[in-house]
Protein backbone atom coordinates (compact mmCIF):
# COMPACT_ATOMS: atom_id res chain seq x y z
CA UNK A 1 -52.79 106.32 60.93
CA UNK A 2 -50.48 103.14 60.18
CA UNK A 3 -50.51 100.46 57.93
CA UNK A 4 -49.02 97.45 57.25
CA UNK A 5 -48.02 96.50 53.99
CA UNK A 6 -48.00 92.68 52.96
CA UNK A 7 -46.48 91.98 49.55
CA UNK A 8 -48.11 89.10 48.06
CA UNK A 9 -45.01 87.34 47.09
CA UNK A 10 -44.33 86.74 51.15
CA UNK A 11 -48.19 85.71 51.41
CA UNK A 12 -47.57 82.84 49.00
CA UNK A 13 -44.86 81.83 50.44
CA UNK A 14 -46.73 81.18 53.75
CA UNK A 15 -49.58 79.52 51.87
CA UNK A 16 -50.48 75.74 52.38
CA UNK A 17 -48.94 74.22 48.68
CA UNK A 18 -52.27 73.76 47.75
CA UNK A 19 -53.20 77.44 47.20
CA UNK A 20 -55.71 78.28 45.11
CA UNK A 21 -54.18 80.55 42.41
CA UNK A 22 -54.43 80.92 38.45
CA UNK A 23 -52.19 80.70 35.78
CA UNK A 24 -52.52 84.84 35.00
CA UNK A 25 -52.35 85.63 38.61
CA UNK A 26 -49.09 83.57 38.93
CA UNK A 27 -47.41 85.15 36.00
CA UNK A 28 -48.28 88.63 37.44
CA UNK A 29 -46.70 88.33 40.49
CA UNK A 30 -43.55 86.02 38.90
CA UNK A 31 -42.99 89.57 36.97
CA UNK A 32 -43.32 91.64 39.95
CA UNK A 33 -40.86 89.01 41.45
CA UNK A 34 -38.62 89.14 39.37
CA UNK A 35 -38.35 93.38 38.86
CA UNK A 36 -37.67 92.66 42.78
CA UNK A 37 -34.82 90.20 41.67
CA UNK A 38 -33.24 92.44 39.51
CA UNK A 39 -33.17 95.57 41.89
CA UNK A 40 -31.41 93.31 44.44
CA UNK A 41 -28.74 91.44 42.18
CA UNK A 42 -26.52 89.65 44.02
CA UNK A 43 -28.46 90.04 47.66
CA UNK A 44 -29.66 86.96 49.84
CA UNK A 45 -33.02 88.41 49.26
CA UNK A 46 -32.88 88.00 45.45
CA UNK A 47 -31.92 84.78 46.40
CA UNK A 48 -34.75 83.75 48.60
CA UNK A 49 -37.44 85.75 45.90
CA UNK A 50 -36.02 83.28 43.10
CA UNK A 51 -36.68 80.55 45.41
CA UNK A 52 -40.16 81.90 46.34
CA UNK A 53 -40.60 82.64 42.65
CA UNK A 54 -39.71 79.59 41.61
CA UNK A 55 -41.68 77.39 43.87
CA UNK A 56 -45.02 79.10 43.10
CA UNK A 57 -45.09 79.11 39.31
CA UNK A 58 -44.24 75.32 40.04
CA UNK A 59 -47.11 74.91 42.27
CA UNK A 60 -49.51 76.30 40.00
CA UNK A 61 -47.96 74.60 36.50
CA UNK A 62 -48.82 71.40 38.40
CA UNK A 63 -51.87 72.52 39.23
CA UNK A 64 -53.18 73.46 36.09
């Protein structure tokens, strides 16, 4: 038996900008994000979570 594993962060960041998504949901994963971030100082991926990071809690501050 197999399974994939999707990590939310890289289903947001394929979600239309108008995403449904609340404020406590947002912070949750922004955290999660940013543990990720940390572990991978310095990497292109740290880079593109920031930017993923960033962009959601953006979209959802507006949104609110």
């Amino acid at each position: 038996m197999s399974a994939e594993i999707i990590w939310l962060c890289d289903r947001l960041a394929e979600a239309d900008a108008d995403l449904a998504i609340d404020l406590r949901t947002a912070v949750d994963v922004a955290i999660r994000d940013l543990q990720e971030i940390q572990a991978h100082w310095g990497t292109e991926l740290a880079l593109e979570r920031l930017a993923e990071c960033r962009s959601m809690l953006r979209t959802v501050l507006e949104a609110s």
